[in-house]
N, C-alpha and C. Protein backbone atom coordinates (compact mmCIF):
# COMPACT_ATOMS: atom_id res chain seq x y z
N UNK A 1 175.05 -218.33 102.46
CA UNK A 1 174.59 -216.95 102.42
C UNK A 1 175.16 -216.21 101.20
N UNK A 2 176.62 -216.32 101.10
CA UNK A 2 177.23 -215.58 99.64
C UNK A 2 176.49 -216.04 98.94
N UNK A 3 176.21 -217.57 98.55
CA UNK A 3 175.55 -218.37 97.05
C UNK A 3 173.73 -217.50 96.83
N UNK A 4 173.23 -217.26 98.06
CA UNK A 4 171.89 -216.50 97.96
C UNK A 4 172.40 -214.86 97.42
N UNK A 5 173.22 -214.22 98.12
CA UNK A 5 173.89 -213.29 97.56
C UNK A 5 173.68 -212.72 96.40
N UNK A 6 174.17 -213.40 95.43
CA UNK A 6 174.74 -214.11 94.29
C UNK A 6 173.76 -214.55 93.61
N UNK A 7 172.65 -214.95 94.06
CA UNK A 7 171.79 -215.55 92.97
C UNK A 7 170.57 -214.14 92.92
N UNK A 8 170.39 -213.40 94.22
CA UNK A 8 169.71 -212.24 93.92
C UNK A 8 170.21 -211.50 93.01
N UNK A 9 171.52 -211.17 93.25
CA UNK A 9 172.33 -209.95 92.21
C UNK A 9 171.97 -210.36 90.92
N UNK A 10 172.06 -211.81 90.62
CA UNK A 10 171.98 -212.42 88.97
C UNK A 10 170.54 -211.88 88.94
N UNK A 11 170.02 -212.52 89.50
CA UNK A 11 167.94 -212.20 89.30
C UNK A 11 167.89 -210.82 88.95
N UNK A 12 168.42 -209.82 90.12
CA UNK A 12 168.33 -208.56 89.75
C UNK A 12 168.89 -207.29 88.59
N UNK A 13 170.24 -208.19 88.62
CA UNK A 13 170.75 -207.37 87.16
C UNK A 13 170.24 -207.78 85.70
N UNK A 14 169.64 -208.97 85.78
CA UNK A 14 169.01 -209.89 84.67
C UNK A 14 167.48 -209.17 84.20
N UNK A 15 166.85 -209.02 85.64
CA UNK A 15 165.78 -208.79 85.16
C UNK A 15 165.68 -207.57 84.48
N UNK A 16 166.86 -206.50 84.88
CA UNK A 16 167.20 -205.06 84.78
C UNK A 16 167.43 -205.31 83.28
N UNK A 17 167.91 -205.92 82.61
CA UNK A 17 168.45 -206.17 81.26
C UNK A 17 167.09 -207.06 80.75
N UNK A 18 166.71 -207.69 81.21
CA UNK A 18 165.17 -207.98 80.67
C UNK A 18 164.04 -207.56 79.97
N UNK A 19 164.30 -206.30 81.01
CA UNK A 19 162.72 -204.79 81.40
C UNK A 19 163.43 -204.43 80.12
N UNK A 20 164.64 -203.99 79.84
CA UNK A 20 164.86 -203.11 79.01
C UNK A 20 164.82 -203.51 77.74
N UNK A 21 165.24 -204.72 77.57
CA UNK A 21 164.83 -205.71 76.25
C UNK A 21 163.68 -205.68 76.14
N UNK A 22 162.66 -206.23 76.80
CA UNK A 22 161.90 -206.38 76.33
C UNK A 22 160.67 -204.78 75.90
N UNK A 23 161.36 -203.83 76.31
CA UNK A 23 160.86 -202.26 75.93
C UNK A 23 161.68 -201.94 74.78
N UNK A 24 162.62 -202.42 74.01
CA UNK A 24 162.49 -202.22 73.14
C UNK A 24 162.14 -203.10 71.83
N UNK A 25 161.83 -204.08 72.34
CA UNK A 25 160.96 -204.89 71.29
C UNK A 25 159.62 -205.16 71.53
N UNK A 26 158.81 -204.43 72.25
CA UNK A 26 157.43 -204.02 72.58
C UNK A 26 157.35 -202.85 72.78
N UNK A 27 157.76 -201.69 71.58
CA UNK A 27 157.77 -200.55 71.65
C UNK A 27 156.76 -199.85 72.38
N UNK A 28 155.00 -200.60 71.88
CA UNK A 28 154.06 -200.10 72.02
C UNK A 28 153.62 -199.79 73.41
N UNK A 29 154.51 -201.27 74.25
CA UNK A 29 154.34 -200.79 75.99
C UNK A 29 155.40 -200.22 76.75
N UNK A 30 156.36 -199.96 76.18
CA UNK A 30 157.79 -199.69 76.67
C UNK A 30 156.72 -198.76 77.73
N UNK A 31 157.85 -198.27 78.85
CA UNK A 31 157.67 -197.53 80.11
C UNK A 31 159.12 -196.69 80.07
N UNK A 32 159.49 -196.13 78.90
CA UNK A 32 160.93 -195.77 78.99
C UNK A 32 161.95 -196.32 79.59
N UNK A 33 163.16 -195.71 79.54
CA UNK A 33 164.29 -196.82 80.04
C UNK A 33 164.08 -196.82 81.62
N UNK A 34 164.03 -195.89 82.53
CA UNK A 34 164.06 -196.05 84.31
C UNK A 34 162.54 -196.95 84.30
N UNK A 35 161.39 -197.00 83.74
CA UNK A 35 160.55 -197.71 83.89
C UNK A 35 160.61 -199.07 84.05
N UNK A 36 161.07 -199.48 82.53
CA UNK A 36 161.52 -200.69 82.11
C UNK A 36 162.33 -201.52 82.64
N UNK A 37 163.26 -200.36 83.51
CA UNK A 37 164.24 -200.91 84.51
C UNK A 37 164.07 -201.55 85.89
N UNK A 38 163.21 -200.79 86.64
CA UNK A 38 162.25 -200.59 87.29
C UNK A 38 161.39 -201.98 87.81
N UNK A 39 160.72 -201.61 86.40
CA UNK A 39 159.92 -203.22 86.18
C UNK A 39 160.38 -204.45 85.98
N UNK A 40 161.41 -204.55 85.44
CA UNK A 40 162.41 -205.70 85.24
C UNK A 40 163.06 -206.27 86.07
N UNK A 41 163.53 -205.09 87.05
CA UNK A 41 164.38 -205.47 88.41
C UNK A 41 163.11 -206.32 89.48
N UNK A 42 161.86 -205.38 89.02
CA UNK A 42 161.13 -206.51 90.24
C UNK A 42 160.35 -207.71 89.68
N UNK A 43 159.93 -207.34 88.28
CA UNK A 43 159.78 -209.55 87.77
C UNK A 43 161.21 -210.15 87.46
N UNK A 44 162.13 -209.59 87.71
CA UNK A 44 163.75 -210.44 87.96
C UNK A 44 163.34 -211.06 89.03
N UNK A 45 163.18 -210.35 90.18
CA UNK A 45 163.42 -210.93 91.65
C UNK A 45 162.31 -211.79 91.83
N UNK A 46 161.23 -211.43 91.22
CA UNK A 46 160.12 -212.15 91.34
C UNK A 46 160.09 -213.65 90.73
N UNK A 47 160.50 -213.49 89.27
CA UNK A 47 160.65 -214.54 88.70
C UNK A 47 161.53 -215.40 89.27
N UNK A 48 162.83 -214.94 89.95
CA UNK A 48 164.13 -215.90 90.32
C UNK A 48 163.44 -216.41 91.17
N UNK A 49 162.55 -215.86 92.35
CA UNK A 49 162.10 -216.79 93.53
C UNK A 49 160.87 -217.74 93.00
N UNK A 50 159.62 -217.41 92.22
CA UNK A 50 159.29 -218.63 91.89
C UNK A 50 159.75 -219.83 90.86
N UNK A 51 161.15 -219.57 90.20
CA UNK A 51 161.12 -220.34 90.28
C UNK A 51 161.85 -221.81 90.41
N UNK A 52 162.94 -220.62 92.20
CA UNK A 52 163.18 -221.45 93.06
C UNK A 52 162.13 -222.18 93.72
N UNK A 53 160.80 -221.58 93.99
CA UNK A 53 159.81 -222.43 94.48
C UNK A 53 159.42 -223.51 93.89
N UNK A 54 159.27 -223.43 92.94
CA UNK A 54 159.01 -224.61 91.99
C UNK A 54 159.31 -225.51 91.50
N UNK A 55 160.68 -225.24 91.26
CA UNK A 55 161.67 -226.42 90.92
C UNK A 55 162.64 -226.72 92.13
N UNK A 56 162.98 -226.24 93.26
CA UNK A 56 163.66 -226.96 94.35
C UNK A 56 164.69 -226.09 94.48
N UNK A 57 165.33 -226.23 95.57
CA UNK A 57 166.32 -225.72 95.89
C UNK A 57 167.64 -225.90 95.27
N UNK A 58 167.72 -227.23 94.47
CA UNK A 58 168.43 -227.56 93.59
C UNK A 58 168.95 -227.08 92.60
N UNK A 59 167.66 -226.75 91.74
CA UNK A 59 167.59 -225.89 90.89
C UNK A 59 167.80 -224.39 91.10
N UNK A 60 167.30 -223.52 92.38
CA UNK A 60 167.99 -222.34 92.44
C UNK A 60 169.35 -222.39 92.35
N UNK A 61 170.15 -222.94 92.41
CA UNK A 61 171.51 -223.26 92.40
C UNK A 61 172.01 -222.81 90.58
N UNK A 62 171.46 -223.28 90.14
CA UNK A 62 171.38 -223.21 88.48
C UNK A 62 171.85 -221.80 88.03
N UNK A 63 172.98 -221.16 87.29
CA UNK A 63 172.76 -220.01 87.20
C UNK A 63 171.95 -219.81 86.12
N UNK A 64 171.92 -220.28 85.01
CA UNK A 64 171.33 -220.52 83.69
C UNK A 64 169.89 -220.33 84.20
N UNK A 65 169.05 -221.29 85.33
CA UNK A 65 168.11 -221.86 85.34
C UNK A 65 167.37 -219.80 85.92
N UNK A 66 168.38 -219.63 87.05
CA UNK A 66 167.99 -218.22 87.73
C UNK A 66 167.74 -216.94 86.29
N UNK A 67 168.91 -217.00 85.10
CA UNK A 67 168.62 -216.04 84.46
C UNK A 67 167.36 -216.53 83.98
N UNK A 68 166.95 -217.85 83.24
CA UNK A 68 165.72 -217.85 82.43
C UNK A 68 164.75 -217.36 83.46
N UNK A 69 164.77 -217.95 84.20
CA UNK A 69 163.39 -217.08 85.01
C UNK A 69 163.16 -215.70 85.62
N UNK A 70 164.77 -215.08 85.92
CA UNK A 70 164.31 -213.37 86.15
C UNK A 70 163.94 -212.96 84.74
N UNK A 71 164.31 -213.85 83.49
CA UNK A 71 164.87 -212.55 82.22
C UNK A 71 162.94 -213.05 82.02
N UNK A 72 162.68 -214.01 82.06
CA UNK A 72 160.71 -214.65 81.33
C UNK A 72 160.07 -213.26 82.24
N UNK A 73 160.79 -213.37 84.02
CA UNK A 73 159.30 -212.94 85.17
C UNK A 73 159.91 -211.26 84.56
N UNK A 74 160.93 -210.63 84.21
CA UNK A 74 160.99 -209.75 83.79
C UNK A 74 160.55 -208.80 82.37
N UNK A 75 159.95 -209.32 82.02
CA UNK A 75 159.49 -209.23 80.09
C UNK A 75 157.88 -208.87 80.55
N UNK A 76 157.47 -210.15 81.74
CA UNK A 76 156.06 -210.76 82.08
C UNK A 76 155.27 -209.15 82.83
N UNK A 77 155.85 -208.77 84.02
CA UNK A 77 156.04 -207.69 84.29
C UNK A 77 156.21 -206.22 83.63
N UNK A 78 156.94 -206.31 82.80
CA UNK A 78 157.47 -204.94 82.19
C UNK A 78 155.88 -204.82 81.17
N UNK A 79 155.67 -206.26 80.57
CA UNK A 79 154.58 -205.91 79.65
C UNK A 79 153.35 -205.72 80.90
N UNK A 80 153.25 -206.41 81.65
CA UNK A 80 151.64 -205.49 82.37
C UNK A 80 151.73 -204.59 82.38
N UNK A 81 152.74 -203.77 82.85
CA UNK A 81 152.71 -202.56 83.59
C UNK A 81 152.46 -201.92 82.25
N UNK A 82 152.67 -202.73 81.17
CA UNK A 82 152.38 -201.48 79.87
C UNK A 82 151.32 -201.48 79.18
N UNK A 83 150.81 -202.29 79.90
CA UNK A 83 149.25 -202.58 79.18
C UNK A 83 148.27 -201.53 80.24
N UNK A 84 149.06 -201.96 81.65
CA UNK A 84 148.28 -201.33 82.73
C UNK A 84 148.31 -199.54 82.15
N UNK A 85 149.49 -199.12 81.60
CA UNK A 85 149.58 -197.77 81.56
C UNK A 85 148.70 -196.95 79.97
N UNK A 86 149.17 -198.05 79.08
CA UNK A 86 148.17 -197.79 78.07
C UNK A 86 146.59 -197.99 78.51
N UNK A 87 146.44 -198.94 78.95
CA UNK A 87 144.80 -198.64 79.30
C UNK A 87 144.10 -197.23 80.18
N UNK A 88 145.31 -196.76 81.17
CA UNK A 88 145.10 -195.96 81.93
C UNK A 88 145.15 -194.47 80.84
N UNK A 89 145.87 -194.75 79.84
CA UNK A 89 146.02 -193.55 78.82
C UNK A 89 144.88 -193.23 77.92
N UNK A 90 144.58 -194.46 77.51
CA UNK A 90 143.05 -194.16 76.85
C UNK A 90 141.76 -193.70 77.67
N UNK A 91 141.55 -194.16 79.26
CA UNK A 91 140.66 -193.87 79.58
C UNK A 91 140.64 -191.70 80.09
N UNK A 92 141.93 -191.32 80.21
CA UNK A 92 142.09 -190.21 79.94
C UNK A 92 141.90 -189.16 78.99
């Protein structure tokens, strides 16, 4: 139970540092910093669980293996939501 703990917190503070990376090197979709944060924290969590699904339980174990996939499902995320919001800006 601690080791699941532990691998959410990583997913979640990762992806949090993710969202925000990746808003400022995709200026054009950034969602500001609570956005970016926001968004990051949930393709963190998202990303960490698939892809414990995918590669095994083994592999969730991985801490390395948990950041690459909150910090990828976090970037993956932060940019829809900025495409989603720019599109929603032009049609305004």
């Amino acid at each position: 139970m601690e080791g699941q703990i532990a691998s959410w917190a990583i997913s979640l503070i990762t992806g949090a540092v993710g969202g925000n990376i990746a808003g400022i090197l995709f200026a054009n979709l950034s969602l500001g910093t609570i956005g970016n944060t926001i968004a990051g924290v949930i393709g963190g969590g998202v990303g960490g669980q698939i892809l414990s699904a995918v590669l095994g339980s083994g592999a969730s174990g991985s801490v390395v293996g948990n950041i690459v996939g909150s910090g990828v499902g976090s970037i993956v995320v932060m940019a829809i939501a900025g495409l989603i919001k720019n599109a929603m800006a032009k049609k305004a």
